[in-house]
C-alpha atoms as a PDB file:
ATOM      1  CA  UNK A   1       5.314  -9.890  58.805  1.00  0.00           C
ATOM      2  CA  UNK A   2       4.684  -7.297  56.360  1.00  0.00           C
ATOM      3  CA  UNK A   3       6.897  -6.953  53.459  1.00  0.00           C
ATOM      4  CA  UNK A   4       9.005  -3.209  52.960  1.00  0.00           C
ATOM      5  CA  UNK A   5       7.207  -2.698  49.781  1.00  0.00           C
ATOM      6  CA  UNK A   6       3.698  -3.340  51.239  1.00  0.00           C
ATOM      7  CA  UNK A   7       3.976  -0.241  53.669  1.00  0.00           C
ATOM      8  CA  UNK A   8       3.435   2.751  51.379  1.00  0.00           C
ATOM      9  CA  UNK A   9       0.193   1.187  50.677  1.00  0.00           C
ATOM     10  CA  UNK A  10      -0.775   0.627  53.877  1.00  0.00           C
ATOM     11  CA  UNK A  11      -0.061   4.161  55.379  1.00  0.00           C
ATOM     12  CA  UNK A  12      -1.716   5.442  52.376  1.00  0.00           C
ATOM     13  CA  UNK A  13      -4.678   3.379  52.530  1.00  0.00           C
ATOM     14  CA  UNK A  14      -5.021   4.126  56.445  1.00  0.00           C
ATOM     15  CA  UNK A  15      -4.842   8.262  54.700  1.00  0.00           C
ATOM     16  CA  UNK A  16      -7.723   7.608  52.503  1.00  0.00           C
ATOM     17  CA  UNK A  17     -10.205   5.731  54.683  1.00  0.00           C
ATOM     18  CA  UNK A  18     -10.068   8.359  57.517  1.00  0.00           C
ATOM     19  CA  UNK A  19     -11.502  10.623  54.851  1.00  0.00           C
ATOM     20  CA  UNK A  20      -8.393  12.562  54.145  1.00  0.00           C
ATOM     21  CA  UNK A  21      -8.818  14.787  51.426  1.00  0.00           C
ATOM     22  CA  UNK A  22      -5.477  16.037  50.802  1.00  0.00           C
ATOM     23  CA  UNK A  23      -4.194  12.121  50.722  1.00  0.00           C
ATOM     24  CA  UNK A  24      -7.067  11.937  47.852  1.00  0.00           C
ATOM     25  CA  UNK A  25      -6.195  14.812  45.784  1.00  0.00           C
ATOM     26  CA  UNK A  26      -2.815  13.979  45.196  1.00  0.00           C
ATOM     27  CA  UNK A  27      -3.717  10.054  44.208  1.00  0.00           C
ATOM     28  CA  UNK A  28      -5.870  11.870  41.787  1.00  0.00           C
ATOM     29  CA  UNK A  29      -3.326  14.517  40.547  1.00  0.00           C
ATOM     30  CA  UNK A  30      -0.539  11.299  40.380  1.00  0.00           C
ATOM     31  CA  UNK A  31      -2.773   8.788  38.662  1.00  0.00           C
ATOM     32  CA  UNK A  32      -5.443  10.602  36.407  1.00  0.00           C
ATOM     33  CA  UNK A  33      -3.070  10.996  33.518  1.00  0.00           C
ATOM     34  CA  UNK A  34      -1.599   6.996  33.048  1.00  0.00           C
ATOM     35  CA  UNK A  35      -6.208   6.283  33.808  1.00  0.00           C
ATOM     36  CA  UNK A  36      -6.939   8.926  30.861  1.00  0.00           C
ATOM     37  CA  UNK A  37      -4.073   7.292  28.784  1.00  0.00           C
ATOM     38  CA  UNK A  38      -5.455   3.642  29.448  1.00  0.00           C
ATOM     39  CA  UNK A  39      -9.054   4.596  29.207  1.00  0.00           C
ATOM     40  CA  UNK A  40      -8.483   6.426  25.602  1.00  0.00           C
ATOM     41  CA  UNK A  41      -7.566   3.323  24.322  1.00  0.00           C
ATOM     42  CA  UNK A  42     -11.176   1.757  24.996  1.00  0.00           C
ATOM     43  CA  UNK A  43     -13.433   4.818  24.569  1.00  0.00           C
ATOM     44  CA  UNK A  44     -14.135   7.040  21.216  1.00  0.00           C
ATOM     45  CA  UNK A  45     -13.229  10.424  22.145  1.00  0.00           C
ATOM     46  CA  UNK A  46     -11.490  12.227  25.671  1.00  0.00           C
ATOM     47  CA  UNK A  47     -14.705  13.437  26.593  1.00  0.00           C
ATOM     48  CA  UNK A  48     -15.717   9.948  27.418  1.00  0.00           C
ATOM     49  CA  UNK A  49     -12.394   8.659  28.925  1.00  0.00           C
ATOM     50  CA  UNK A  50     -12.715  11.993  31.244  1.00  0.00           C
ATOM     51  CA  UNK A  51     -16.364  10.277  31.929  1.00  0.00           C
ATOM     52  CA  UNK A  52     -14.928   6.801  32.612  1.00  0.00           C
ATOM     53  CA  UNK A  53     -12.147   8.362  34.641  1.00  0.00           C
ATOM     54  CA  UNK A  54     -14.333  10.486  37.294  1.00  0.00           C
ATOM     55  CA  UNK A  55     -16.943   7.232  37.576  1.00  0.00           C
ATOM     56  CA  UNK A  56     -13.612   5.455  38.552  1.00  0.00           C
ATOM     57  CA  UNK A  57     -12.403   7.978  41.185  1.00  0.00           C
ATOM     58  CA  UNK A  58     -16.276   7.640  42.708  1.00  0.00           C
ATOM     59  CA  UNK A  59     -15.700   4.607  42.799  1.00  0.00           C
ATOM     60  CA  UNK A  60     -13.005   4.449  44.626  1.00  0.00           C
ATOM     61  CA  UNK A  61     -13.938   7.103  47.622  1.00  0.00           C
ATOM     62  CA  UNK A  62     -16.881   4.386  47.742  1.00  0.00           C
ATOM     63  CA  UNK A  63     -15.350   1.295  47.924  1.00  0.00           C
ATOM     64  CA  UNK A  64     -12.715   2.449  49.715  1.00  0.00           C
ATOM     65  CA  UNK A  65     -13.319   1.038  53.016  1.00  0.00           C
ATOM     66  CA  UNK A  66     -14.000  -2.416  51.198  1.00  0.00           C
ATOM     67  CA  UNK A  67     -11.097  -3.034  49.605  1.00  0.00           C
ATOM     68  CA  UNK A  68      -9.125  -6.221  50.912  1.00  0.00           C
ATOM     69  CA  UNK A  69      -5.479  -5.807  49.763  1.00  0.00           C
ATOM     70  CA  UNK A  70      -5.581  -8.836  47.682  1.00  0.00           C
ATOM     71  CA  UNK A  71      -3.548  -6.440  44.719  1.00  0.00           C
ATOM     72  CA  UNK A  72      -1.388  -3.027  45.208  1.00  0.00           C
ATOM     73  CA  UNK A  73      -3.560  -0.039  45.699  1.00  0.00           C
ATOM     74  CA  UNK A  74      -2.665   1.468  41.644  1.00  0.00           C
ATOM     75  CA  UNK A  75      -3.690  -2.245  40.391  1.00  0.00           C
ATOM     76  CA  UNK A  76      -6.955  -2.269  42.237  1.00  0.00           C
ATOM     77  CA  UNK A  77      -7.667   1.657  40.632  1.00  0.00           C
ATOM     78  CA  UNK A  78      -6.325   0.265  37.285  1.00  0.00           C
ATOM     79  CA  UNK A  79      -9.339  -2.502  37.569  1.00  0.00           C
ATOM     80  CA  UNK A  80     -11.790  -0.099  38.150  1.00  0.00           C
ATOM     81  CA  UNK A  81     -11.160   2.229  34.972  1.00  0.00           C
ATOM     82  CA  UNK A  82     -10.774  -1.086  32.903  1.00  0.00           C
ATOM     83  CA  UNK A  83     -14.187  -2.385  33.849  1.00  0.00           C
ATOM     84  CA  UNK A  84     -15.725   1.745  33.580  1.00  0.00           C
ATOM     85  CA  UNK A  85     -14.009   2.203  30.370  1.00  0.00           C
ATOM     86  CA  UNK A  86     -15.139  -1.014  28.972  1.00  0.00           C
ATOM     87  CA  UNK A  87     -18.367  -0.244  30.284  1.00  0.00           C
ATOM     88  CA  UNK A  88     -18.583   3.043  28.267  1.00  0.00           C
ATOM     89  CA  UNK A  89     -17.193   1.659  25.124  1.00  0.00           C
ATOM     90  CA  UNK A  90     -19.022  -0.982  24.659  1.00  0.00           C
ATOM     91  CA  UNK A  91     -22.294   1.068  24.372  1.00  0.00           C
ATOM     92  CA  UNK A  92     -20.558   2.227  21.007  1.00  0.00           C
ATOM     93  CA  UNK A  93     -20.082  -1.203  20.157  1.00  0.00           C
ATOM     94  CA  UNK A  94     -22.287  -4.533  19.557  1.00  0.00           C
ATOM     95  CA  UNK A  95     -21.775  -6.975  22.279  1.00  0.00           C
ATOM     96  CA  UNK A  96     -21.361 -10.605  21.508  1.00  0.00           C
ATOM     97  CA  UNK A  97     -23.965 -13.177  22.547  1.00  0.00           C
ATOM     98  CA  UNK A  98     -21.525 -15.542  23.700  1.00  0.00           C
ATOM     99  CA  UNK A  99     -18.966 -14.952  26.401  1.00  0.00           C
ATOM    100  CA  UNK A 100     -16.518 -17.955  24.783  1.00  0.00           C
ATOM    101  CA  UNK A 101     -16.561 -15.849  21.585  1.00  0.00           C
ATOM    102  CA  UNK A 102     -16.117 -12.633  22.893  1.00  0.00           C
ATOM    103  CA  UNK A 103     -13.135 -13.488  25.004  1.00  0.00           C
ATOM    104  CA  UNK A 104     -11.488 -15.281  21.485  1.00  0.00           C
ATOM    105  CA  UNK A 105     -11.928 -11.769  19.625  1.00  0.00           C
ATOM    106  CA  UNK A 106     -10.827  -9.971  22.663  1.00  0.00           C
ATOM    107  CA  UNK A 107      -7.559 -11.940  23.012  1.00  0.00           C
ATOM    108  CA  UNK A 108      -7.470 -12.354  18.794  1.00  0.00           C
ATOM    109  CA  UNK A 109      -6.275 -15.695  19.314  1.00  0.00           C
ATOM    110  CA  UNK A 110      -7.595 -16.696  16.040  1.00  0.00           C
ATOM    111  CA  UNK A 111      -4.605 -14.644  14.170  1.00  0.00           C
ATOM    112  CA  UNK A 112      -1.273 -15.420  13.934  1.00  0.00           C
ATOM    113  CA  UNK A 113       0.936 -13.132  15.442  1.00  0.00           C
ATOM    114  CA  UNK A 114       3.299 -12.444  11.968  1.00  0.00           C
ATOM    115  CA  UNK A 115       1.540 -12.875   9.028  1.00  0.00           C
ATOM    116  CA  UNK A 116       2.389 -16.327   7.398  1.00  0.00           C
ATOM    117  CA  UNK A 117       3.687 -14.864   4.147  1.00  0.00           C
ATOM    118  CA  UNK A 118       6.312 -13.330   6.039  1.00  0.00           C
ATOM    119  CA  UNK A 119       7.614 -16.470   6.562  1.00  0.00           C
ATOM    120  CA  UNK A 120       8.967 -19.145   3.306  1.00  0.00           C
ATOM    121  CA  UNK A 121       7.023 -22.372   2.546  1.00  0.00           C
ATOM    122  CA  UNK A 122       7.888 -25.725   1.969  1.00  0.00           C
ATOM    123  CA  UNK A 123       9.528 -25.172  -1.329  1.00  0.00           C
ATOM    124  CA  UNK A 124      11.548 -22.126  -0.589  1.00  0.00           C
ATOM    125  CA  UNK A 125      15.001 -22.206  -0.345  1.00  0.00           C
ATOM    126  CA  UNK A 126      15.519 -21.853   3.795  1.00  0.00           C
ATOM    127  CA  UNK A 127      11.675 -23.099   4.893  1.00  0.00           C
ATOM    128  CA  UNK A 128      10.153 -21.400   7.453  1.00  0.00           C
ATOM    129  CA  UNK A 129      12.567 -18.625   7.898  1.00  0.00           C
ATOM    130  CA  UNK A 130      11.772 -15.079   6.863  1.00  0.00           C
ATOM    131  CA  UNK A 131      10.974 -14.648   3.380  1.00  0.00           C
ATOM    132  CA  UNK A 132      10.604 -10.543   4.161  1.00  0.00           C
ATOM    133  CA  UNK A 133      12.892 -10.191   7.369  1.00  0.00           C
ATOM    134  CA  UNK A 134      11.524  -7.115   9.482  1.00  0.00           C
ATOM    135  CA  UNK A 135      13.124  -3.750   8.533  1.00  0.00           C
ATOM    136  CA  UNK A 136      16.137  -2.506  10.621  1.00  0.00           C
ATOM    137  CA  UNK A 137      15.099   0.476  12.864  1.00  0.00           C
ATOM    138  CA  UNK A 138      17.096   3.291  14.055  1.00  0.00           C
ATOM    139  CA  UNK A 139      16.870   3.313  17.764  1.00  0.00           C
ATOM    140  CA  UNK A 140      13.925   4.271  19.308  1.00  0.00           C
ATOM    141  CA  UNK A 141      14.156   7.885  20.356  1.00  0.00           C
ATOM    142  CA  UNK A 142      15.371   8.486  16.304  1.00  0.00           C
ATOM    143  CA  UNK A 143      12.020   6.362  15.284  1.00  0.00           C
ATOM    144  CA  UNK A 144       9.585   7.950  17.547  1.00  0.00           C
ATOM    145  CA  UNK A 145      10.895  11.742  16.928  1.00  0.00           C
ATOM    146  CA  UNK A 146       8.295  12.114  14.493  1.00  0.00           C
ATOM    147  CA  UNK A 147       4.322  13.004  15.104  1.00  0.00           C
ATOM    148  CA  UNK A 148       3.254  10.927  11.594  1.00  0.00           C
ATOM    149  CA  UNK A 149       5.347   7.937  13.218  1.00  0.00           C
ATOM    150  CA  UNK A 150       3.478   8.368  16.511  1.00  0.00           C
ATOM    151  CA  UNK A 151       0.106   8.454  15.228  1.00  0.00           C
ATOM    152  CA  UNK A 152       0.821   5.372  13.311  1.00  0.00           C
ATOM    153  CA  UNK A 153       1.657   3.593  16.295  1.00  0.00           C
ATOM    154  CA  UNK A 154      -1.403   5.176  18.656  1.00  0.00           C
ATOM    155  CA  UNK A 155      -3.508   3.901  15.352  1.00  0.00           C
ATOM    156  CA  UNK A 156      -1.808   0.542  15.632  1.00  0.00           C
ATOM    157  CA  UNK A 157      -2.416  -0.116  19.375  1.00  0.00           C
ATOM    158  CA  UNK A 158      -5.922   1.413  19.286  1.00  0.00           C
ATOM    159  CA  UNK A 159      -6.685  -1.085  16.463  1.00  0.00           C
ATOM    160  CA  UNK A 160      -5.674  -4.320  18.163  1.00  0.00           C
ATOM    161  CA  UNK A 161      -7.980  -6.771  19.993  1.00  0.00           C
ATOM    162  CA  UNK A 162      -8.872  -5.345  23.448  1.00  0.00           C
ATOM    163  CA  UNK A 163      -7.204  -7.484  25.453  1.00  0.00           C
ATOM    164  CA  UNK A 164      -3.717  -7.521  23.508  1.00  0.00           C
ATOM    165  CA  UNK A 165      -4.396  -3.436  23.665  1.00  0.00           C
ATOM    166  CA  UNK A 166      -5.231  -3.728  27.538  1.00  0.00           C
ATOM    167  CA  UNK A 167      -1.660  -5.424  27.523  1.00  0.00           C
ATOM    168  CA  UNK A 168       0.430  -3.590  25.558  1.00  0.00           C
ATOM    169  CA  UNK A 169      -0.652  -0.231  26.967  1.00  0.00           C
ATOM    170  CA  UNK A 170       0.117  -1.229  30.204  1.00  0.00           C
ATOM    171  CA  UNK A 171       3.286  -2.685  29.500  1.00  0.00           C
ATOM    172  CA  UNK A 172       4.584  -0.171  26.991  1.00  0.00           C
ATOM    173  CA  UNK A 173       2.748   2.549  27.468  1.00  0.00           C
ATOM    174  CA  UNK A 174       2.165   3.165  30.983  1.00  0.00           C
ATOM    175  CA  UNK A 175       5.156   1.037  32.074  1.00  0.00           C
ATOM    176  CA  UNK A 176       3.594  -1.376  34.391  1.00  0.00           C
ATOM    177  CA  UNK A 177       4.958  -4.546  36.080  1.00  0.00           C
ATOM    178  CA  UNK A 178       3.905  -7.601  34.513  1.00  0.00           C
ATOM    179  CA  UNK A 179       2.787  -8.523  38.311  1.00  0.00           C
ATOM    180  CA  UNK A 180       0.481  -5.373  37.584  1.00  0.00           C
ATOM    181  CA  UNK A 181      -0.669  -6.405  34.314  1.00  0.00           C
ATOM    182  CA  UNK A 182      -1.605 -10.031  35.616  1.00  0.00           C
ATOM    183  CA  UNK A 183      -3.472  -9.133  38.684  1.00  0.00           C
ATOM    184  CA  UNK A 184      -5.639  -6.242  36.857  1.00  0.00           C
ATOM    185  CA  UNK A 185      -6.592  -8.499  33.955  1.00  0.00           C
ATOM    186  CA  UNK A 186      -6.753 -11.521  36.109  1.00  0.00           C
ATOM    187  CA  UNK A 187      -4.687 -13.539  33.270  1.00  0.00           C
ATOM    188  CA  UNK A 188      -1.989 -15.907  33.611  1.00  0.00           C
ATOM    189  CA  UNK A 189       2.336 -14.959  33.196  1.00  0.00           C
ATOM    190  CA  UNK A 190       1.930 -17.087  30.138  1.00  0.00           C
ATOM    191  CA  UNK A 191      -1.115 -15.789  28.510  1.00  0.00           C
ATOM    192  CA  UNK A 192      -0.144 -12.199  29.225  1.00  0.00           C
ATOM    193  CA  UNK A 193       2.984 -13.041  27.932  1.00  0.00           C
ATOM    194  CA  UNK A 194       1.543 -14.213  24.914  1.00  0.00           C
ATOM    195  CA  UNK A 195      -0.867 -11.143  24.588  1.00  0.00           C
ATOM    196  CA  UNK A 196       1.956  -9.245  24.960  1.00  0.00           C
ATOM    197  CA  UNK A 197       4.254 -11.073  21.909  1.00  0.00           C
ATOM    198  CA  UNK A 198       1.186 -10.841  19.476  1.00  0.00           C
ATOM    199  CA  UNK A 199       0.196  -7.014  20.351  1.00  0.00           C
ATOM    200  CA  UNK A 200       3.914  -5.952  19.818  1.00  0.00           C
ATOM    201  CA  UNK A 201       4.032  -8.348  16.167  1.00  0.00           C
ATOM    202  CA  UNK A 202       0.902  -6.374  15.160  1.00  0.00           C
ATOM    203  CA  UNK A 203       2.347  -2.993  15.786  1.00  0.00           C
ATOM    204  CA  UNK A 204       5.524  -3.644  14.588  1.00  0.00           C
ATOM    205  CA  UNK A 205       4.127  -4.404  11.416  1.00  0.00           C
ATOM    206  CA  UNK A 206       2.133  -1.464  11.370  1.00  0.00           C
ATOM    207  CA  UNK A 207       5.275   0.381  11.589  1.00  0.00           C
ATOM    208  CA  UNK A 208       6.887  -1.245   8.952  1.00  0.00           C
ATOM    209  CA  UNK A 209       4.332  -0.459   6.522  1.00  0.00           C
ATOM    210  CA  UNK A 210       4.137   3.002   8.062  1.00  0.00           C
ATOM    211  CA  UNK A 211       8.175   3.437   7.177  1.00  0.00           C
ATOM    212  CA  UNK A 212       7.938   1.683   3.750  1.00  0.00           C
ATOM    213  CA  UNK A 213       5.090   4.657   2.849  1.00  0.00           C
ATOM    214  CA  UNK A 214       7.306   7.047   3.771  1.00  0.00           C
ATOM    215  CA  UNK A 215      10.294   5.865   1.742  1.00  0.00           C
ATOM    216  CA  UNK A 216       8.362   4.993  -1.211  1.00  0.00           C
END
């Protein structure tokens, strides 16, 4: 028996394979803008995300007819502009030789999610706690009222590993479910939980450094 939720889908998936353009145009009009938002954060410049962006809509009016319902509809797109985006953006970047390697970098699981001197050694007076606790914030609508602070935080999201940025966008930005997130990226609840913890560390450190600058 087909679940409530799993209807939409289907009628609009039944739309789009009988070739029906009007069905099309609005899936493009609806999702374009969250695709440009999560290509921009693999690409250099809008002109390519645009690129990335149409390649994924061609894709989909071709593959169309061959898509199995494993995922929703949106995380199936979503797929699609990840692997075109990546696609594009990596010609502006070296590649790794080794897959192992490349996946450890895209993850960053070499870092620590909060730099260690955050935190007090062995011969501090509370060990392991916070030697610098993290700055109290006013809430976010206050925090995020001004264009400097959101540039810092674009700047700190575009600068994290790719897949902690994949993760965080999604999440944060777009406002996907993690059921979303986990199907595109094909990654487990707990890794894309911990993606998720060590992208939102990084930029809330960025932050913090972006507020002390101000104050100082």
């Amino acid at each position: 028996m087909e679940s409530a939720s799993a209807k939409p889908d289907d009628r609009l998936l039944e739309r789009l394979r009988s070739g029906d353009e009007q069905a099309f145009t609005q899936l493009v009009e609806e999702w374009s803008p969250m695709l440009m938002r999560l290509a921009l954060a693999h690409v250099p410049s809008r002109a390519v995300a645009e690129e990335a962006v149409q390649d994924t809509w061609v894709a989909v009016l071709h593959g169309i007819d061959r898509f199995e319902g494993r995922s929703s509809l949106r995380t199936w797109v979503i797929s699609i502009l990840l692997n075109k985006s990546r696609t594009q953006g990596e010609r502006e970047r070296r590649i790794l030789p080794f897959s192992l390697l490349r996946r450890r970098e895209e993850e960053g699981r070499d870092e620590p999610s909060v730099p260690p001197d955050r935190f007090q050694g062995r011969r501090g007076e509370a060990p392991g706690q916070w030697a610098r606790p993290p700055l109290e914030w006013a809430s976010p609508e206050e925090t995020l009222a001004s264009d400097a602070t959101r540039s810092a935080l674009l700047e700190a999201i575009a600068a994290l590993p790719p897949r902690q940025r994949d993760v965080i966008t999604m999440r944060d930005v777009l406002g996907l479910s993690s059921e979303e997130v986990r199907n595109a990226l094909e990654v487990s609840e707990t890794n894309q939980r911990v993606l998720l913890h060590r992208a939102r560390s990084k930029v809330r450190a960025a932050l913090e450094e972006h507020f002390e600058s101000e104050a100082a």
